[in-house]
N, C-alpha and C. Protein backbone atom coordinates (compact mmCIF):
# COMPACT_ATOMS: atom_id res chain seq x y z
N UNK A 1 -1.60 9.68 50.27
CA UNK A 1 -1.33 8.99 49.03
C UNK A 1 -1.29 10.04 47.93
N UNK A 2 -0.50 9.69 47.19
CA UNK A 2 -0.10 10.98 46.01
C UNK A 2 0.81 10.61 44.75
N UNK A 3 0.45 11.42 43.77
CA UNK A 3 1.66 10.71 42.51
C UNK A 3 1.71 12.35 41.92
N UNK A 4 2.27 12.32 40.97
CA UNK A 4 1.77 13.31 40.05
C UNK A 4 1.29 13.21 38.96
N UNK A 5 0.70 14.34 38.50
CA UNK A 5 -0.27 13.54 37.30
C UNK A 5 0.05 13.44 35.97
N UNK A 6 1.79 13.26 35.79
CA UNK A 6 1.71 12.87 34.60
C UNK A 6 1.99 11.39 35.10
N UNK A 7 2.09 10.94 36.05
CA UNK A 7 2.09 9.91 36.57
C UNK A 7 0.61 9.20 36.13
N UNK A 8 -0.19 10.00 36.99
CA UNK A 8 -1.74 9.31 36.69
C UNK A 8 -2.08 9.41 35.32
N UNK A 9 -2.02 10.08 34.40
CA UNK A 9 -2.16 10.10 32.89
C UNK A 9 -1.87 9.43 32.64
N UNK A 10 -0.57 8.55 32.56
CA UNK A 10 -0.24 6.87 31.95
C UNK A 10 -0.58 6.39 32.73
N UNK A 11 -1.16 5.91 33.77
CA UNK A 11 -1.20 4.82 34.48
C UNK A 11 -2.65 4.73 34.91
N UNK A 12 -3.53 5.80 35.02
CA UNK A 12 -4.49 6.00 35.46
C UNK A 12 -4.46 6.27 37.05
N UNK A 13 -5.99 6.58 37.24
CA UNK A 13 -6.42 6.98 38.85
C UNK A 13 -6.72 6.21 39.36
N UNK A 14 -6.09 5.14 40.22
CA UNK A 14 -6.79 4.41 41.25
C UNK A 14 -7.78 4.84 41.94
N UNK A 15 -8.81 4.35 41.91
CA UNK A 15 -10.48 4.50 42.79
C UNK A 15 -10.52 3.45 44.09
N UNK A 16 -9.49 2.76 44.08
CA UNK A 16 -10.40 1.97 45.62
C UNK A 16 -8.73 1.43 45.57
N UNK A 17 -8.64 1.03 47.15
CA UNK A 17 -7.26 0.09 47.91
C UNK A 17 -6.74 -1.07 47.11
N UNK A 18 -7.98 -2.17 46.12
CA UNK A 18 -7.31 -2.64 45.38
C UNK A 18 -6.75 -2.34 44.01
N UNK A 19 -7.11 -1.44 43.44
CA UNK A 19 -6.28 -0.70 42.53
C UNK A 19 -4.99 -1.11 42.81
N UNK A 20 -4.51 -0.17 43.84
CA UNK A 20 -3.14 -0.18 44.08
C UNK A 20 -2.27 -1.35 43.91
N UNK A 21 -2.96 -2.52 43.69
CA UNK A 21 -1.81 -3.31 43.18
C UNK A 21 -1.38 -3.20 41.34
N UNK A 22 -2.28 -2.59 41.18
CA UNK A 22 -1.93 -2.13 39.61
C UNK A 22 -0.59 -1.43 39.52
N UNK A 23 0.07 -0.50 40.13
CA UNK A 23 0.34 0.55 40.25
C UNK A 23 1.62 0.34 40.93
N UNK A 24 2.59 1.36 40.58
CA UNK A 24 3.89 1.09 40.69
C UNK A 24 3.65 2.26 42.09
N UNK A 25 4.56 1.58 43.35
CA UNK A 25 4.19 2.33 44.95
C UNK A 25 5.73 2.43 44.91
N UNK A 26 5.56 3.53 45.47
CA UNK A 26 7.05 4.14 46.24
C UNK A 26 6.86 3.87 47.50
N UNK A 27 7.98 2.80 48.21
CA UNK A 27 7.76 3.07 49.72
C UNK A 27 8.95 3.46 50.50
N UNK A 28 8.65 3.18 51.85
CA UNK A 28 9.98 3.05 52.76
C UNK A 28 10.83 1.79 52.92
N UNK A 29 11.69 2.47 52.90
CA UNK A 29 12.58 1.13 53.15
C UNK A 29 12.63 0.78 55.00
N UNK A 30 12.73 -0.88 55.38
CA UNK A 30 12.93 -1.45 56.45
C UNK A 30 12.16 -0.39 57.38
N UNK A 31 10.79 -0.37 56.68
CA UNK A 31 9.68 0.16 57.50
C UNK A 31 9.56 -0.73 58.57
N UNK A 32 9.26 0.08 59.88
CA UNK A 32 8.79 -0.92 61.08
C UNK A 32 7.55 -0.11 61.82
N UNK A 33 7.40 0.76 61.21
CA UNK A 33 5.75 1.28 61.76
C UNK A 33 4.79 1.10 60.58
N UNK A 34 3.81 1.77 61.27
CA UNK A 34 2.83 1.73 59.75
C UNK A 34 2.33 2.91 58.86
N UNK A 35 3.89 3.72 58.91
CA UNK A 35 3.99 4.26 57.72
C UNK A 35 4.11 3.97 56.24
N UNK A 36 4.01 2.69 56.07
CA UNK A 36 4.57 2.16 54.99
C UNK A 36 3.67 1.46 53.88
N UNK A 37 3.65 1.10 52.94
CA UNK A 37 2.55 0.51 52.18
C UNK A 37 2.07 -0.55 52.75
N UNK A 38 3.27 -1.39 52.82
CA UNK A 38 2.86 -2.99 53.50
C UNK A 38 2.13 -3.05 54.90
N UNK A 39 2.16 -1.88 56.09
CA UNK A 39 1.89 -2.01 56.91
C UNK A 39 0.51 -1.46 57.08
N UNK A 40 0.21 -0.79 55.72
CA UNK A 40 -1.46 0.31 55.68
C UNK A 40 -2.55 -0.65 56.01
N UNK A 41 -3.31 -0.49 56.45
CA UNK A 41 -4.39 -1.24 57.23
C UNK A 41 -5.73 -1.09 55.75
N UNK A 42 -6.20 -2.12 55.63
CA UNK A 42 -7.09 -2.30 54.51
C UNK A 42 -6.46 -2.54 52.95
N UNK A 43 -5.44 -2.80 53.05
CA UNK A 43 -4.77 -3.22 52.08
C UNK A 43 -4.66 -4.84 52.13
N UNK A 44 -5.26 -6.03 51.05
CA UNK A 44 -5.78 -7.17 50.97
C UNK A 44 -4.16 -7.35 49.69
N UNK A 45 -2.72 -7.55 49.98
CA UNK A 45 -2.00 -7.60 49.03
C UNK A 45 -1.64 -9.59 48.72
N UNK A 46 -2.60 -9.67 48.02
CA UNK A 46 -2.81 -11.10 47.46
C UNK A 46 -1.53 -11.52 46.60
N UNK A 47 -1.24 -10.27 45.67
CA UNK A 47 0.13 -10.62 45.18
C UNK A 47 1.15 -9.39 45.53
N UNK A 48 2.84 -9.55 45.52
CA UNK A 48 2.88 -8.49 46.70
C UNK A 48 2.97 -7.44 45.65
N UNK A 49 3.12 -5.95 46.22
CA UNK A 49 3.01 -4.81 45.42
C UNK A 49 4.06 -4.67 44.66
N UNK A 50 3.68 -3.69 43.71
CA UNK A 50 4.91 -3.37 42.58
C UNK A 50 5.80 -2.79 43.19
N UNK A 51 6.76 -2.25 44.00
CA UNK A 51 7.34 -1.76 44.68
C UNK A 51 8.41 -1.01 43.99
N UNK A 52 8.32 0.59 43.26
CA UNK A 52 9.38 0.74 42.24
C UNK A 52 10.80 1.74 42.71
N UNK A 53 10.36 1.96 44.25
CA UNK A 53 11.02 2.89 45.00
C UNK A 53 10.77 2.30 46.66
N UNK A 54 12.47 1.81 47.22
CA UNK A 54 12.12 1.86 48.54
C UNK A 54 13.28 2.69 49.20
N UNK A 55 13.00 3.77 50.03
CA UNK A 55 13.52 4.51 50.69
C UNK A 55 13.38 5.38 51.78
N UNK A 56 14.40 5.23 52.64
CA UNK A 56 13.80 6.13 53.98
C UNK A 56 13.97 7.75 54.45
N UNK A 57 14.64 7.63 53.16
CA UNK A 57 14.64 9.39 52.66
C UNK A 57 13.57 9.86 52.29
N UNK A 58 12.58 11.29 53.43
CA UNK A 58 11.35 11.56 52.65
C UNK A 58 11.55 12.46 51.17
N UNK A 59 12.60 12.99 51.12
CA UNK A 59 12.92 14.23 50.17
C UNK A 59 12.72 13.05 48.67
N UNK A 60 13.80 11.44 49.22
CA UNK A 60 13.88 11.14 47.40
C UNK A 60 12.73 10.57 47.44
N UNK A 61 11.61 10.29 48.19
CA UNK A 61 10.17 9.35 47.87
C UNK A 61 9.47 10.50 47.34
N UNK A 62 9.63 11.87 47.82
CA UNK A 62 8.19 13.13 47.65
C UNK A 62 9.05 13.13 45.64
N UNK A 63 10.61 13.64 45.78
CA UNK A 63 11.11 13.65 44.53
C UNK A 63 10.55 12.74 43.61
N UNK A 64 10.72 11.52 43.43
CA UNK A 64 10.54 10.61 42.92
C UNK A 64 8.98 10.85 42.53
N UNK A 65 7.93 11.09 43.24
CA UNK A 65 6.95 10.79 43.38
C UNK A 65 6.57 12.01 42.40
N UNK A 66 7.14 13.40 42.48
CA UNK A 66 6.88 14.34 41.67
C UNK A 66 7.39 14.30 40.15
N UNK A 67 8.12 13.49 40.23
CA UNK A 67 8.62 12.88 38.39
C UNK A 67 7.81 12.06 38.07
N UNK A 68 7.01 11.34 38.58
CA UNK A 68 6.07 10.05 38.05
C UNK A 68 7.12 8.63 37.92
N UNK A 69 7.67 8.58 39.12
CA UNK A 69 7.76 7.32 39.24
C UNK A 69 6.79 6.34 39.97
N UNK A 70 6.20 6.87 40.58
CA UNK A 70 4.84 6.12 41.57
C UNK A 70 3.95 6.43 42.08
N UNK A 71 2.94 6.21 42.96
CA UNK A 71 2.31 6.45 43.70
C UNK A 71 3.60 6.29 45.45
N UNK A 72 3.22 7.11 46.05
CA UNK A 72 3.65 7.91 47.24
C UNK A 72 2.98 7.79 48.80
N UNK A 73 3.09 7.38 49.80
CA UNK A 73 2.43 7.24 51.02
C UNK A 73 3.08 8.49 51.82
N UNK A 74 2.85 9.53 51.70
CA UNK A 74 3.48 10.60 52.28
C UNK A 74 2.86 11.43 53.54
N UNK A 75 3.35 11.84 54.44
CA UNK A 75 3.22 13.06 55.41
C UNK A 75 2.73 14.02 54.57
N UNK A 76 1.47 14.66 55.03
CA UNK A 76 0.88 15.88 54.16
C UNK A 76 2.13 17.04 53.94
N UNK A 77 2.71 17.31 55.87
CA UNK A 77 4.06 18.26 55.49
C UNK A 77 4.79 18.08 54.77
N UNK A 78 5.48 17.08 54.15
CA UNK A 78 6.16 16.69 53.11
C UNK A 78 6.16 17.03 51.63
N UNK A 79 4.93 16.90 51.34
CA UNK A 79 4.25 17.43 50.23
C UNK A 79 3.51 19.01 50.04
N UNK A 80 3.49 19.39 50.95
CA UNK A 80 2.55 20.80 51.01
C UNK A 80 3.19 21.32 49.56
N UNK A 81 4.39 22.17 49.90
CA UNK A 81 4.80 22.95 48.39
C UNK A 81 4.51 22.07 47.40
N UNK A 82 4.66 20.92 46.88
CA UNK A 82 4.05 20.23 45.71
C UNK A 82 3.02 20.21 45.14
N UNK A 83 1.80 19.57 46.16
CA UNK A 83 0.41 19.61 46.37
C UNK A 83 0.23 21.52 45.46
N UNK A 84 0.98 22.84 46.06
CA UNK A 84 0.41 23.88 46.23
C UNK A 84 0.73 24.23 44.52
N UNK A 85 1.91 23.60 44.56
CA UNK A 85 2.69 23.87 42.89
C UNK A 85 1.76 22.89 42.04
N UNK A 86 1.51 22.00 42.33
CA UNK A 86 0.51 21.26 41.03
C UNK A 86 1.41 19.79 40.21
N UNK A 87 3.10 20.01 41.45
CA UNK A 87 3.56 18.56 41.05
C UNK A 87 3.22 17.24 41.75
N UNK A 88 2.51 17.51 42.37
CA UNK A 88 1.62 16.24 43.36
C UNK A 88 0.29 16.43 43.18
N UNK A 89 -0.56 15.33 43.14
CA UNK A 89 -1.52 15.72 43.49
C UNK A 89 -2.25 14.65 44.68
N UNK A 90 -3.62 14.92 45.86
CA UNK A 90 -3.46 14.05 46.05
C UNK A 90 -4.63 12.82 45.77
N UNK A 91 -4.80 11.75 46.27
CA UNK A 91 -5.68 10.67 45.49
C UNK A 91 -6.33 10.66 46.77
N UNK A 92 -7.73 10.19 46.43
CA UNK A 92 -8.95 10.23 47.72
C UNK A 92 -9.35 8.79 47.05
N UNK A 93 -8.61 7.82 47.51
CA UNK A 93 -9.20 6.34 47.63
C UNK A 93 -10.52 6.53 48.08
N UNK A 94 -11.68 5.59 47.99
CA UNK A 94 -13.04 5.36 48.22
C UNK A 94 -12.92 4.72 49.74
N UNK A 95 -11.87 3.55 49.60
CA UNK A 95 -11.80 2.67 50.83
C UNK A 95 -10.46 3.00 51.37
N UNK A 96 -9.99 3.83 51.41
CA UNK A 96 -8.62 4.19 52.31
C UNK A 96 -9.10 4.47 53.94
N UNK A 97 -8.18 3.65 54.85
CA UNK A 97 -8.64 3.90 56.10
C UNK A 97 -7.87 5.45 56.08
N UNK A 98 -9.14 6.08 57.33
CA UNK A 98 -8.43 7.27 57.51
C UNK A 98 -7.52 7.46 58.21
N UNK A 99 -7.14 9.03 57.90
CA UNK A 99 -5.78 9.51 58.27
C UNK A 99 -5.84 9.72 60.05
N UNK A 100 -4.31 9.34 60.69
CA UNK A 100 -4.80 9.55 61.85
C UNK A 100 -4.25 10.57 62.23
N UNK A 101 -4.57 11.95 63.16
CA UNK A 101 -4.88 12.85 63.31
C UNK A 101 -3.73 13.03 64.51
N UNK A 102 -3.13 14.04 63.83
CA UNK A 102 -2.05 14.91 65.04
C UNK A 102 -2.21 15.95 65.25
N UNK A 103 -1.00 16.24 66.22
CA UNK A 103 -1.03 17.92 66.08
C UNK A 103 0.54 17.94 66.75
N UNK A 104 0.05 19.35 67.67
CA UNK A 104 1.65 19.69 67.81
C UNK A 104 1.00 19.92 69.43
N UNK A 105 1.79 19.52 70.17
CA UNK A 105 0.88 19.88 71.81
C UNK A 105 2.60 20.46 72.80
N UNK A 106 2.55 21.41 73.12
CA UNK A 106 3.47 22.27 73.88
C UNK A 106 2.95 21.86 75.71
N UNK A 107 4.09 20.88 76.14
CA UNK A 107 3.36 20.54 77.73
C UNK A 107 4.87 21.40 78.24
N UNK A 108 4.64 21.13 79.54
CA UNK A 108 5.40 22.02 80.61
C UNK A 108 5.17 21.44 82.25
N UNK A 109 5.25 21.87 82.57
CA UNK A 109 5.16 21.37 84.59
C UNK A 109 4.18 22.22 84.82
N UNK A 110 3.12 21.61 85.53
CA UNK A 110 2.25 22.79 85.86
C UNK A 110 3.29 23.90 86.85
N UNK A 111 2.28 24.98 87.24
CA UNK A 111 2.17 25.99 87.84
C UNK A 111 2.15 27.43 86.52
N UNK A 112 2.10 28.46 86.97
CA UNK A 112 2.47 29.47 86.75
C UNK A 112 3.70 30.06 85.31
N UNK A 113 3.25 29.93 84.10
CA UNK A 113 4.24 30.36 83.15
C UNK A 113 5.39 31.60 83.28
N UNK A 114 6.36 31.82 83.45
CA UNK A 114 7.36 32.68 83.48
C UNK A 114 6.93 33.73 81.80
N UNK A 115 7.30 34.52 81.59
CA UNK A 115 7.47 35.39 81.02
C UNK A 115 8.23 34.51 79.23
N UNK A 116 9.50 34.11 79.18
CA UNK A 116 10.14 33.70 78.41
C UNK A 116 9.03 32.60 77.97
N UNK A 117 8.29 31.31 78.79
CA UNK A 117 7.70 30.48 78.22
C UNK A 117 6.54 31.14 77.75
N UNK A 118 5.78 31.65 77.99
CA UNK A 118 4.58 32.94 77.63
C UNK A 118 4.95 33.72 76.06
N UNK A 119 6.10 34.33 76.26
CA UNK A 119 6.43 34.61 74.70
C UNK A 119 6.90 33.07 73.57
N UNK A 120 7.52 32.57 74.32
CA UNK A 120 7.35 31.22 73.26
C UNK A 120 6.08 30.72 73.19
N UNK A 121 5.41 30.43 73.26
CA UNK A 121 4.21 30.17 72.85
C UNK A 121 3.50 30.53 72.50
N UNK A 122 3.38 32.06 72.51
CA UNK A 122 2.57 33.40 71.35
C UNK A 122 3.78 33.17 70.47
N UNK A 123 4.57 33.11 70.18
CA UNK A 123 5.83 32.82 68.96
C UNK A 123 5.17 31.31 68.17
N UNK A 124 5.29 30.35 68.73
CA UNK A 124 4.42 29.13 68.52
C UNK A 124 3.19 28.87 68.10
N UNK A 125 2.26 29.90 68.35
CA UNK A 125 0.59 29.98 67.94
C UNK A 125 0.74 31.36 67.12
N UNK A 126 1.35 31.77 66.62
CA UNK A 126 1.63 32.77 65.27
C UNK A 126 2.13 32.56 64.60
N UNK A 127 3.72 31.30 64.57
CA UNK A 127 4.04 30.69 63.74
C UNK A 127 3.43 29.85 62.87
N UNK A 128 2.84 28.73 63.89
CA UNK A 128 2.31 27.28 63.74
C UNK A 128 1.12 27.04 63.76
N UNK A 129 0.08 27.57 64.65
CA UNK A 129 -0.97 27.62 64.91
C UNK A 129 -2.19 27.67 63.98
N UNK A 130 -1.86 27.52 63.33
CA UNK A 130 -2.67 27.43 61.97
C UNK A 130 -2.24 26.37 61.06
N UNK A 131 -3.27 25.84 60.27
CA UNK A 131 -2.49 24.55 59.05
C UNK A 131 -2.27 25.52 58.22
N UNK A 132 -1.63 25.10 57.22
CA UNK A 132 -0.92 25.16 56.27
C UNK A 132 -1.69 25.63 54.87
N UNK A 133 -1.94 26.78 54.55
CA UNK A 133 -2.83 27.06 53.39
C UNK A 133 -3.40 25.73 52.33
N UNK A 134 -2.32 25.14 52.26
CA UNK A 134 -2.46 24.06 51.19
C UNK A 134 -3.12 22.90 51.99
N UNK A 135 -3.32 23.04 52.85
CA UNK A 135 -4.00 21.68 53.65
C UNK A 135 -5.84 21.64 53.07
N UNK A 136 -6.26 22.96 53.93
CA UNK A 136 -7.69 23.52 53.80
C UNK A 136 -7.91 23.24 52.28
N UNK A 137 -7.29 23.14 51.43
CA UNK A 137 -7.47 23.32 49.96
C UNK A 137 -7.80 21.68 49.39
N UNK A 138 -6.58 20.60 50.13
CA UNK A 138 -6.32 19.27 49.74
C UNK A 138 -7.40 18.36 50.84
N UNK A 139 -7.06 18.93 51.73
CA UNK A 139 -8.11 17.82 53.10
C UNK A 139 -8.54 18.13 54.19
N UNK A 140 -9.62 19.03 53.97
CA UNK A 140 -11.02 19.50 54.45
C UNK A 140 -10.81 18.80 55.57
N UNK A 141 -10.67 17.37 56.17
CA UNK A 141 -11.03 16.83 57.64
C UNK A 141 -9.38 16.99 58.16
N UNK A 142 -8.13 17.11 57.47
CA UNK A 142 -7.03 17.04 58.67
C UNK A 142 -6.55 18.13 58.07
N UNK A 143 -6.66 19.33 59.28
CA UNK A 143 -6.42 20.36 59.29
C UNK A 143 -4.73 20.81 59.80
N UNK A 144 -4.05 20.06 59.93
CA UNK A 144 -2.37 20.14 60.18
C UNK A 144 -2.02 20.41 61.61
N UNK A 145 -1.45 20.79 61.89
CA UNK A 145 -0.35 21.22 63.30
C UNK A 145 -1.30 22.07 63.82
N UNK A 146 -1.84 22.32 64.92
CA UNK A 146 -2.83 23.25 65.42
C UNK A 146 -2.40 23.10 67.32
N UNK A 147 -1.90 24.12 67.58
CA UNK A 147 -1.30 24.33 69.00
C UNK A 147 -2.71 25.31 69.65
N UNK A 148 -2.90 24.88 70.71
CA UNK A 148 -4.45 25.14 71.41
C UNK A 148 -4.03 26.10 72.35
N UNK A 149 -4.65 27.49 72.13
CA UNK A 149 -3.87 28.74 72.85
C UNK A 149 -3.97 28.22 74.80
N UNK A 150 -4.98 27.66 74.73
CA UNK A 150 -5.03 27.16 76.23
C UNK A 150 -4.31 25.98 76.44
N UNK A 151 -3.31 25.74 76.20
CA UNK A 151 -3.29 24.56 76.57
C UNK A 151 -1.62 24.83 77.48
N UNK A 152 -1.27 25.97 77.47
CA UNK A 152 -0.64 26.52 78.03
C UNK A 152 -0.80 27.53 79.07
N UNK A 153 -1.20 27.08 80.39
CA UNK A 153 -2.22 28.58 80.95
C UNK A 153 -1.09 29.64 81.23
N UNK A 154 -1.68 30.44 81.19
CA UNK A 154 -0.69 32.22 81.25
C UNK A 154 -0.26 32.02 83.14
C-alpha cells in the first residue's frame, strides 16, 4: 500500500483498514485474484470504495500513484525506484493482513548440474540473490527475491 505524500498531506494518513474508505484507491481493473483492493482480505467495505483509478497497467497505477492521485496496492518491485526517490512512500496499516511472501526458486530435473546450468545460477545468485536495497530500508519482514545457493546442487 502506498501514495505519495503530497498525496497524504491533503488527504491525510490512514492508520487502520477502515480508513481506507476515506480515501481515493487506485486499483486494478477486472481483477480476478487478490491483488486488488476489493479482493484484500480484512477489508469490511460497507460502502463501496472511492475507486479513482482502475487499471491493469502496473506502470499507470505506480504513475498515478506518484502524482497523488490515490492510495496504490502495489508489488514492492514496482515501486522500489519510487519508494528509494521519495515519490512513494509506503503506509504500515495497524490492521493490514500481511504480505504474502515469495521468492524466486530456480528447479531443474534432478541429477548432476552440467557446467552451463552451474554458471547460470552463480549469474542468478549475483544478480538476484539479494533484495533490493530499498526493500531492507521500507520492510524489515519481506526481504524480496532471494534464490537459495543450495537449492541447486553443483
Amino acid at each position: 500500500m502506498c501514495a505519495s505524500p503530497a498525496y497524504l498531506r491533503r488527504h491525510g494518513t490512514p492508520r487502520c483498514m477502515a480508513d481506507l474508505a476515506q480515501h481515493r484507491l487506485i486499483d486494478r481493473q477486472h481483477s480476478t485474484s487478490v491483488r486488488g483492493w476489493r479482493e484484500l482480505a480484512g477489508i469490511d467495505w460497507r460502502q463501496p470504495p472511492q475507486v479513482a483509478l482502475e487499471s491493469n497497467d502496473c506502470d499507470t497505477r505506480r504513475l498515478c500513484a506518484a502524482r497523488g492521485l490515490g492510495i496504490a496496492l502495489m508489488p514492492n518491485w514496482a515501486i522500489g525506484e519510487d519508494l528509494a526517490a521519495g515519490r512513494i512512500v509506503a503506509l504500515q496499516l495497524e490492521d493490514a493482513p500481511p504480505a504474502e511472501v515469495s521468492g524466486i526458486h530456480l528447479l531443474r530435473p534432478s541429477g548432476k548440474a552440467n557446467a552451463k546450468v552451474r554458471a547460470f545460477t552463480e549469474h542468478l545468485l549475483h544478480s538476484i540473490g539479494a533484495a533490493a536495497g530499498w526493500v531492507g530500508a521500507v520492510e524489515p519482514q519481506a526481504r524480496g527475491p532471494v534464490l537459495q545457493a543450495d537449492a541447486v546442487p553443483a
